[in-house]
Protein backbone atom coordinates (compact mmCIF):
# COMPACT_ATOMS: atom_id res chain seq x y z
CA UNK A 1 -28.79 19.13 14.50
CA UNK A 2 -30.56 16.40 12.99
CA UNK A 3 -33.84 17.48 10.83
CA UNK A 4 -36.28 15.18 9.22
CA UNK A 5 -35.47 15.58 5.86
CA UNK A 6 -31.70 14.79 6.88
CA UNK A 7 -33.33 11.14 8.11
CA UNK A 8 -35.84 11.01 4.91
CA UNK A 9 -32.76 11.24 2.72
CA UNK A 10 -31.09 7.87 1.23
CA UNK A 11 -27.35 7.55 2.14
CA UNK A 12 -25.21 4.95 1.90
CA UNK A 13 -22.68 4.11 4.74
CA UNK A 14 -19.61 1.79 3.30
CA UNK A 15 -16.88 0.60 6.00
CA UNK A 16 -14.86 -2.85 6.50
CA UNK A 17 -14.61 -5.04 9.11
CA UNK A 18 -12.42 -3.92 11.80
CA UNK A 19 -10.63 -5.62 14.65
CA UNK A 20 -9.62 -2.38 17.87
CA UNK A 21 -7.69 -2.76 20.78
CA UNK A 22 -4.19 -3.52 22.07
CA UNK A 23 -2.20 -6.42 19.73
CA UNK A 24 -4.97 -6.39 16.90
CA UNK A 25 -1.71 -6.13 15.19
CA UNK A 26 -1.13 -9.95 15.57
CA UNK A 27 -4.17 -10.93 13.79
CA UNK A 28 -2.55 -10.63 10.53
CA UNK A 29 -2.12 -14.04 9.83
CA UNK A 30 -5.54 -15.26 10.88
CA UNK A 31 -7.48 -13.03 9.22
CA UNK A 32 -5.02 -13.69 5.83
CA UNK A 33 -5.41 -17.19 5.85
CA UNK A 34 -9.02 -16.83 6.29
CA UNK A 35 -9.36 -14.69 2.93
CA UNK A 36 -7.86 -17.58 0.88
CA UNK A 37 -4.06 -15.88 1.03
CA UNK A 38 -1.43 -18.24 -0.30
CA UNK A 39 1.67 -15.54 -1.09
CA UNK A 40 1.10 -11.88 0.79
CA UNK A 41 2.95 -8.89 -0.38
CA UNK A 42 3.66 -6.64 2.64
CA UNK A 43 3.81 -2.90 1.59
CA UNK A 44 5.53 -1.13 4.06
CA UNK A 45 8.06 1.58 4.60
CA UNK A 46 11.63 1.56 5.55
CA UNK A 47 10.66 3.67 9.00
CA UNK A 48 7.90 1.08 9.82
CA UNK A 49 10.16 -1.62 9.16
CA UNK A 50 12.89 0.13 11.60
CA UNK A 51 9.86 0.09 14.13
CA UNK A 52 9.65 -3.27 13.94
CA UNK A 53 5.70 -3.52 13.28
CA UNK A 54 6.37 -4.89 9.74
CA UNK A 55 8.67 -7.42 11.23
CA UNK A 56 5.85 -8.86 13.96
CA UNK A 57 3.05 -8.93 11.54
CA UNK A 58 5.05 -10.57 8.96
CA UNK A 59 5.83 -13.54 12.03
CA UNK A 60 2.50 -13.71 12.47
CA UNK A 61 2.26 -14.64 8.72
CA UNK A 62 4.76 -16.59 8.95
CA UNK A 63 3.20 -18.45 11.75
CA UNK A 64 0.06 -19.73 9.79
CA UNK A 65 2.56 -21.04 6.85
CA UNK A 66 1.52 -17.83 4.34
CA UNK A 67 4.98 -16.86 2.72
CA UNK A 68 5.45 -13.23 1.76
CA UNK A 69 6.97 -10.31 -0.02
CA UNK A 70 8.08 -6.65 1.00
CA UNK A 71 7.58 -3.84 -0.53
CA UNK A 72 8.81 -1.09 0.79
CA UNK A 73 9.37 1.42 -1.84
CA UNK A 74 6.88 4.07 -0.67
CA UNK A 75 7.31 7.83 0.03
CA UNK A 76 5.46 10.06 2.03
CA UNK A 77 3.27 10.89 -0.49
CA UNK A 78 3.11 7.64 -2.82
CA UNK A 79 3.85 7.88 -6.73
CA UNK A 80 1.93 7.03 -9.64
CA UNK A 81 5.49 5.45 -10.51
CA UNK A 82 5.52 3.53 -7.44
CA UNK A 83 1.96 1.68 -7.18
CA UNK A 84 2.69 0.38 -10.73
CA UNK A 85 6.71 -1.30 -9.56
CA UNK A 86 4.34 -2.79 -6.45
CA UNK A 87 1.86 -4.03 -9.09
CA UNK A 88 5.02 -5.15 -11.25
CA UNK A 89 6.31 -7.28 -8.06
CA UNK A 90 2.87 -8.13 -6.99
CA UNK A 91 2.34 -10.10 -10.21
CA UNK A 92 6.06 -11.61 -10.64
CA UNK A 93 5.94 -12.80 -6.97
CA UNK A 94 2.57 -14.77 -7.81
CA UNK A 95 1.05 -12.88 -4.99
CA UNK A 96 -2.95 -12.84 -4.28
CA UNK A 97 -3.41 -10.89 -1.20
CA UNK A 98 -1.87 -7.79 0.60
CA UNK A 99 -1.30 -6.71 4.05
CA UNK A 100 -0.05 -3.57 4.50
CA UNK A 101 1.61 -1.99 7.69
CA UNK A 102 2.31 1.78 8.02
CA UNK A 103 0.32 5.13 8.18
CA UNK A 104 -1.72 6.46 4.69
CA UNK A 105 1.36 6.60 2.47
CA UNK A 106 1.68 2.75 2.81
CA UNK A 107 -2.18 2.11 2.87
CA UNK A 108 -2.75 4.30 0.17
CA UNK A 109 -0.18 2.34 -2.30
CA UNK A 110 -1.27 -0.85 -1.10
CA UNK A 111 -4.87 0.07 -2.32
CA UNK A 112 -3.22 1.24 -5.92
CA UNK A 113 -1.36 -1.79 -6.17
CA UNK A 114 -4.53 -3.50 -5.24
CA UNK A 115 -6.63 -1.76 -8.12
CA UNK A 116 -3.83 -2.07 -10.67
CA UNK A 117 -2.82 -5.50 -10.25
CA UNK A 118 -7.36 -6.27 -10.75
CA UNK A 119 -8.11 -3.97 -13.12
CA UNK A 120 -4.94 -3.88 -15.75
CA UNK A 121 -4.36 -0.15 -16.19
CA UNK A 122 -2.39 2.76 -14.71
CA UNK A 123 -3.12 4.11 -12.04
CA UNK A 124 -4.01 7.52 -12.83
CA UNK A 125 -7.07 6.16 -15.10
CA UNK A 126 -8.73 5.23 -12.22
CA UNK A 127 -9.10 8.82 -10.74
CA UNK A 128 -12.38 10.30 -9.33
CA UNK A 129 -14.87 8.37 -7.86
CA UNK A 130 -16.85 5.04 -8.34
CA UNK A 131 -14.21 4.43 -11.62
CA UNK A 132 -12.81 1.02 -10.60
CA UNK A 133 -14.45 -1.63 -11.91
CA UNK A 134 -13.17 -4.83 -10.52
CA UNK A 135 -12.61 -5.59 -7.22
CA UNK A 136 -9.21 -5.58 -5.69
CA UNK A 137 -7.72 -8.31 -3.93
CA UNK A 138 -8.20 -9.36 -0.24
CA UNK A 139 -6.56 -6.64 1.24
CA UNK A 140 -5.91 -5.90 5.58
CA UNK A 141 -4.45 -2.62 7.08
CA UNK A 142 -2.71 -2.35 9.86
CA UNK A 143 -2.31 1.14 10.79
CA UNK A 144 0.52 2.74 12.62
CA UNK A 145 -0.42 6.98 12.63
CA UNK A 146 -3.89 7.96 14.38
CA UNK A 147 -5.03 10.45 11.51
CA UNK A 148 -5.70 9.09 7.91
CA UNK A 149 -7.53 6.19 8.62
CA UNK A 150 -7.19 4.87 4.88
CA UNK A 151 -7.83 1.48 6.75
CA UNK A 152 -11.36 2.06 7.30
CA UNK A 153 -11.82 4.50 3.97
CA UNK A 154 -12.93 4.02 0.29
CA UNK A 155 -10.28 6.97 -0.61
CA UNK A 156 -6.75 6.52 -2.00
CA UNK A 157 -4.69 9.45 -2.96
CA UNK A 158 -1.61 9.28 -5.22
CA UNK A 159 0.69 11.43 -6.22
CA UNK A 160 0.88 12.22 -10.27
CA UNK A 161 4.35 12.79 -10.74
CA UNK A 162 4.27 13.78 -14.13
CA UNK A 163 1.36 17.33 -13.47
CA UNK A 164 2.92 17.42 -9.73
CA UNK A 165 -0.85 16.82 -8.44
CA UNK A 166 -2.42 14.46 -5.73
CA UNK A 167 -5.08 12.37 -7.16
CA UNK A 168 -8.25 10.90 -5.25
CA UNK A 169 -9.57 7.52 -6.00
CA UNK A 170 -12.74 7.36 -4.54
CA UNK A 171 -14.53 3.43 -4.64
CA UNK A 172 -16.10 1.31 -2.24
CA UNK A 173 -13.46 -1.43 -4.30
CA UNK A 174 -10.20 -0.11 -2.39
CA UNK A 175 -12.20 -0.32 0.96
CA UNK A 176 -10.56 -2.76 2.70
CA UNK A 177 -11.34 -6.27 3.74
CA UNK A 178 -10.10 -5.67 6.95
CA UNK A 179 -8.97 -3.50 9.26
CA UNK A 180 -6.63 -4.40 12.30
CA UNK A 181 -6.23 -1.32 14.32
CA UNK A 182 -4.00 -1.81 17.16
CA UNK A 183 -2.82 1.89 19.58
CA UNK A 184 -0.06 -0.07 20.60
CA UNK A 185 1.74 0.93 16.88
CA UNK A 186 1.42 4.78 17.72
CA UNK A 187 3.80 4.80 20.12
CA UNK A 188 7.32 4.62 17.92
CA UNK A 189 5.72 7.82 16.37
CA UNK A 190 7.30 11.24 17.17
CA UNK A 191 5.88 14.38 18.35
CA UNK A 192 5.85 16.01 15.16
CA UNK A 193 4.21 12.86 13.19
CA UNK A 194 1.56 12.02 15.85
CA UNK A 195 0.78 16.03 15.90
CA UNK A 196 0.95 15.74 11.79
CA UNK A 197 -1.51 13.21 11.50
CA UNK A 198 -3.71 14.06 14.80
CA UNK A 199 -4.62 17.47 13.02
CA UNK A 200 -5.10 15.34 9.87
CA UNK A 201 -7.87 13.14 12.19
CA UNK A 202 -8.83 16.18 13.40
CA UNK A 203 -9.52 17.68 9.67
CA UNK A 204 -11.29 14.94 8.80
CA UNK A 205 -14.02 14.95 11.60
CA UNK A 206 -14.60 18.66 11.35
CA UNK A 207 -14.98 18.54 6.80
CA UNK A 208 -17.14 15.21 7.28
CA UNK A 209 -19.62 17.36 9.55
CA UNK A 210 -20.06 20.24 7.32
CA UNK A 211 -20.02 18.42 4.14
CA UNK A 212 -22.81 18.91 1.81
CA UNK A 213 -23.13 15.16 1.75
CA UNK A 214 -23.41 14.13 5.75
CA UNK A 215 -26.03 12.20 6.82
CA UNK A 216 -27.18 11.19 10.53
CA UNK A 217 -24.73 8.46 10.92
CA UNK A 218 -21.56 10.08 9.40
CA UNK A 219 -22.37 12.74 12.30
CA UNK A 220 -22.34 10.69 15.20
CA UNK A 221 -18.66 9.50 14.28
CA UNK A 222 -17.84 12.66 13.00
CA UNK A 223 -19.11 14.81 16.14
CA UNK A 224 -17.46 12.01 18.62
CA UNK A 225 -13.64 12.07 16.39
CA UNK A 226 -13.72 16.06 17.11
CA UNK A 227 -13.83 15.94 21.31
CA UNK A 228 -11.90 12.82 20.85
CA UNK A 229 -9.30 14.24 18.92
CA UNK A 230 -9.12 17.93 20.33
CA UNK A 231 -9.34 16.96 24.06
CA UNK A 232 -6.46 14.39 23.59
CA UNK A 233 -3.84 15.34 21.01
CA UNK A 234 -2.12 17.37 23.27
CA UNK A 235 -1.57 15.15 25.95
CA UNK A 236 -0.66 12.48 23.29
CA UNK A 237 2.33 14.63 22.47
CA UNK A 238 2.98 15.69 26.41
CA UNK A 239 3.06 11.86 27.51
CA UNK A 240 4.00 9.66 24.56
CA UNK A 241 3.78 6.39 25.72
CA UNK A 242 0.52 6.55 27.40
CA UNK A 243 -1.15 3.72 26.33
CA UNK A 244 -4.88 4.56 27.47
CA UNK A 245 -4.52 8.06 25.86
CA UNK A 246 -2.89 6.55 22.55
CA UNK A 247 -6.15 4.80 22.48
CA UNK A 248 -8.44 7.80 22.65
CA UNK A 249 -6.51 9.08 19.98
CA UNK A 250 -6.62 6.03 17.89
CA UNK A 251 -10.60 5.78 18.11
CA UNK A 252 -10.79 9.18 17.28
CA UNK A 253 -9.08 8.59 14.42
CA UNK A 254 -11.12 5.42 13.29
CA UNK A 255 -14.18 7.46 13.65
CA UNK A 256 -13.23 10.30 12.14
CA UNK A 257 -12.49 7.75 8.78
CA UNK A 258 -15.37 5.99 8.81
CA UNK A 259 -17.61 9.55 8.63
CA UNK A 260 -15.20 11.18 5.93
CA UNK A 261 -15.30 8.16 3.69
CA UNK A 262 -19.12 8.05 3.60
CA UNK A 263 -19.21 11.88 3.59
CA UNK A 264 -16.46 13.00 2.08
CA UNK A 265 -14.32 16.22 3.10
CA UNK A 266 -14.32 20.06 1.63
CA UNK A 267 -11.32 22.50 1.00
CA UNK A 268 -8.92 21.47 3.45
CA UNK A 269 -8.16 18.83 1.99
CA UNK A 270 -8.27 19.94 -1.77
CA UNK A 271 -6.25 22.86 -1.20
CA UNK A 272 -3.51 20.18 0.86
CA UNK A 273 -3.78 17.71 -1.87
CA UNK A 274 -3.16 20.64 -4.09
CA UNK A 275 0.03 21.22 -2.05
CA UNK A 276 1.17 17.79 -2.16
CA UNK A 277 1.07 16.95 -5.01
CA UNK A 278 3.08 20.35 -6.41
CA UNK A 279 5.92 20.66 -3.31
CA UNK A 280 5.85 16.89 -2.03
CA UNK A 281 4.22 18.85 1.24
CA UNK A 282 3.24 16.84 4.29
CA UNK A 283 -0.23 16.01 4.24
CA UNK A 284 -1.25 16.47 7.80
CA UNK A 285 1.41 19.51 8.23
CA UNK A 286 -0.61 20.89 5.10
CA UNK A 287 -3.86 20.43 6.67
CA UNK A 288 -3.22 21.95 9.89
CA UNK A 289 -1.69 25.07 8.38
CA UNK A 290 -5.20 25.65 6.63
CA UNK A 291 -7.91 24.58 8.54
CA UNK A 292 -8.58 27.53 10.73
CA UNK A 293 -8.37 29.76 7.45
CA UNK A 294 -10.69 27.74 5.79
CA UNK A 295 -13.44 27.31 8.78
CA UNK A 296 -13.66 31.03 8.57
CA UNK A 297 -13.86 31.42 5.26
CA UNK A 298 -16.94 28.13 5.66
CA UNK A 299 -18.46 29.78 8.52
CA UNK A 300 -21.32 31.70 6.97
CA UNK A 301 -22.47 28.78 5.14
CA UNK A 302 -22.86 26.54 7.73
CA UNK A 303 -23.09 28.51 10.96
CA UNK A 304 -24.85 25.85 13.00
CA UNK A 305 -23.03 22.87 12.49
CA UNK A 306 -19.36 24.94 13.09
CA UNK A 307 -20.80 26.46 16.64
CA UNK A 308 -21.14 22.80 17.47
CA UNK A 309 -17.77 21.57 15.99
CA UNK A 310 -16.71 24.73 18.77
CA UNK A 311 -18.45 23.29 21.72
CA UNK A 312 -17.13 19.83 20.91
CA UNK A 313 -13.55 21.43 21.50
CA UNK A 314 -14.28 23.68 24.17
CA UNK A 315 -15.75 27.20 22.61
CA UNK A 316 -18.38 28.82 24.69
CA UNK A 317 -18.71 31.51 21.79
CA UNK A 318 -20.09 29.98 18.55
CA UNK A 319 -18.96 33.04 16.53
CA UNK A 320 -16.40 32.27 13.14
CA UNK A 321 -13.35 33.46 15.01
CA UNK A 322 -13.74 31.91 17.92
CA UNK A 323 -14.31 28.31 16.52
CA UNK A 324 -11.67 29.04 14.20
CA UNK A 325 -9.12 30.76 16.64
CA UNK A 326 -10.02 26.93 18.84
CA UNK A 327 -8.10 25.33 15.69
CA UNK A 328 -4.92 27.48 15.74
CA UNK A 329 -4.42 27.53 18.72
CA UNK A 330 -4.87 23.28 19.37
CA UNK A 331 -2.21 23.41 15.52
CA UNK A 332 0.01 25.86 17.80
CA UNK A 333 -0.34 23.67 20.89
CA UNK A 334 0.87 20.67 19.67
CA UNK A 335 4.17 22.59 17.78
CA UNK A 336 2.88 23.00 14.56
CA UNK A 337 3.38 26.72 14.12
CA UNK A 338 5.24 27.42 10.81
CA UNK A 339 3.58 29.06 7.20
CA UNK A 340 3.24 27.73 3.72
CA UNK A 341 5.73 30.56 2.96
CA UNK A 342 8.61 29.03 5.29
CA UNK A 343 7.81 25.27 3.82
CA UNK A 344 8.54 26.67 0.48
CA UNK A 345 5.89 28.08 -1.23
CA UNK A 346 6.35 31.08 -3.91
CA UNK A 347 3.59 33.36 -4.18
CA UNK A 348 3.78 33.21 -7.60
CA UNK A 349 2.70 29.41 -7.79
CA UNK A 350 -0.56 30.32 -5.51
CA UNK A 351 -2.45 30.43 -8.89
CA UNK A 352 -1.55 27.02 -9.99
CA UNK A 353 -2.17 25.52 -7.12
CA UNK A 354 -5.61 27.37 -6.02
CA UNK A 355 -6.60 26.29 -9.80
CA UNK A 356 -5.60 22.52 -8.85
CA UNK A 357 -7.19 22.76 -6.02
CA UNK A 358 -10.84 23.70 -7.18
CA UNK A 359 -10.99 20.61 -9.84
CA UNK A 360 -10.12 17.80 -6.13
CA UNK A 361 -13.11 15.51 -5.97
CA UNK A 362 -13.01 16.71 -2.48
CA UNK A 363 -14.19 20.74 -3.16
CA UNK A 364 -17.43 19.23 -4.42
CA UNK A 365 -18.82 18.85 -0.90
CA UNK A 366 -17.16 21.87 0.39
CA UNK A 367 -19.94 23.80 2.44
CA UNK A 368 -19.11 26.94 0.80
CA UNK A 369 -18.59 26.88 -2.99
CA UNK A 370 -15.67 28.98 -3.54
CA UNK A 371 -14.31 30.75 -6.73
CA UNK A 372 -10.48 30.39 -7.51
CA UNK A 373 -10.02 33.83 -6.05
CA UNK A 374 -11.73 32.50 -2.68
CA UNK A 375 -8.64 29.94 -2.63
CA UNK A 376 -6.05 32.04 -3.75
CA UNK A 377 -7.18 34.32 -0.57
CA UNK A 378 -7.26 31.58 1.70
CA UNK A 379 -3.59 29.82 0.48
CA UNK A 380 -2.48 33.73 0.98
CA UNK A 381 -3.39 33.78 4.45
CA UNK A 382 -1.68 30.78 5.50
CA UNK A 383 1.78 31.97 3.92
């Protein structure tokens, strides 16, 4: 799948350090001590926190004589409104570094905090990409979900709560300085949130392959994150606290961050962001309801590179609806099998949000470039 002028072309490939493997959790404190941390502030949530996993990484900070902070004021999809209170705290606490603990909705505010607290501004000025100007400070994820892999990306998405639309920040400043991922954290998840953010994984391999902006590299970890992904979700979900398949899940996962973030994704993603940011929708739920609709609507644009996104997952036939039929059915096999219709979208707002939708940083490198109508169609056939 790789031509010459695909290894002629000048890419850049962006990713922090990373630490993989069973208790990478309890690293915390090492590696925050080593980046200079005197006072931490620990953005969590309130279900991490009930897990526990804030509670041993903040002993392990405690252990190397670093005091710290919680935050924990973040919701699924994290507010404009809350990264600047975490900034507000960050500042009054005298902090200079952060560790954050949780799945994207903690990472993601972490990273706004992060830019905020550097760069003196709101939030939302910072949307689109490369528009951050000073770095943030040290910052280390430690992931809990196997799916949005904001450790190891240069995205952050918040929610603007005052146009009820998901934002993308898009810098190699909010990538961060490390990344401490650890399967072990999966396993508190339940069914429905490790099937959420699996098909979120999942979403991000497959739109990182057929992006207009791939390159050699972001397809190795791209075409890896799909078999990984679709040949272990399932069992994830069937045996929980399987610790060898939690891993395959988890490095599916990691590489399926590291090629979005250097590639970035398509319509998936804008049209979930879309979604979002107007019903406070799920972001992997979102994802999964839409990707088979969108990899047929994709197909004929990049017919080659979807065949082999098939036989990564099993397809004999590399034909649009069988790749895309693979997808529903994997969505349906883990128990994700509802519409945008019963989550509580109106027909009427389809419009609004297809129009949202086509101005997402991430439609750019969409394989296809669609008109509104193209979206409207596609949010129609998911309701």
């Amino acid at each position: 799948m790789t031509s010459d002028s695909d290894l002629r072309e000048l890419r850049k490939f962006v990713a922090p350090e990373f630490i993989f493997g069973a208790g990478a959790r309890h690293l915390a404190g090492r590696y925050a001590k080593n980046l200079g941390a005197r006072k931490v502030m620990v953005v969590t949530d309130p279900g991490v926190i009930a897990a526990g996993w804030a509670g041993q990484v903040m002993e392990d900070l405690k252990r190397e004589g670093i005091p710290c902070v919680v935050f924990s004021g973040v919701s699924p999809n994290p507010r404009d409104t809350e990264v600047m209170e975490g900034a507000r705290v960050y500042r009054a606490e005298n902090c200079n570094a952060i560790v954050t603990v949780g799945g994207g909705s903690p990472m993601d505010c972490a990273k706004g905090i992060g830019i905020v607290s550097s760069n003196n501004n709101d939030i939302l000025a910072f949307a689109g990409v490369d528009e951050v100007p000073v770095p943030c400070p040290p910052l280390i994820c430690v992931p809990t979900t196997a799916g949005t892999s904001a450790d190891v990306s240069q995205f952050a998405i918040i929610t603007d709560t005052r146009r009820r639309v998901k934002i993308a920040i898009v810098s190699k400043m909010v990538v961060p300085d490390a990344a401490l991922i650890d399967p072990e954290t999966t396993a508190t998840m339940d069914a429905y949130l490790t099937a959420c953010t699996g098909m979120d994984a999942l979403v991000h391999a497959i739109e990182a392959y057929v992006s207009n902006a791939h390159s050699p590299v972001t397809d190795l970890h791209a075409m890896e994150a799909v078999r990984l992904v679709s040949s272990n979700l399932a069992d994830v979900i069937r045996r929980p606290l399987d610790i060898d398949l939690r891993c395959r899940l988890m490095l599916g996962s990691m590489l399926a961050g590291l090629a979005f973030s250097n590639a970035s994704l398509g319509a998936v993603h804008a049209m979930a962001h879309s979604l979002g940011g107007f019903l406070d929708f799920a972001h992997g739920e979102a994802n999964a309801m839409l990707l088979s609709h969108v990899m047929a609507y994709n197909f004929e644009a990049s017919p080659d590179r979807y065949a082999a996104i098939g036989r990564a997952m099993g397809v004999d036939k590399g034909d649009a609806e069988s790749v895309s039929s693979a997808a529903a059915r994997l969505r349906e096999a883990v128990g994700i099998t509802g519409t945008l219709g019963e989550k509580g979208l109106k027909r009427k707002d389809i419009p609004e949000l297809a129009a949202k939708a086509m101005r997402d940083a991430c439609m750019v490198t969409n394989p296809r470039r669609p008109a509104q109508r193209d979206i409207e169609a596609i949010y129609e056939k998911a309701f």
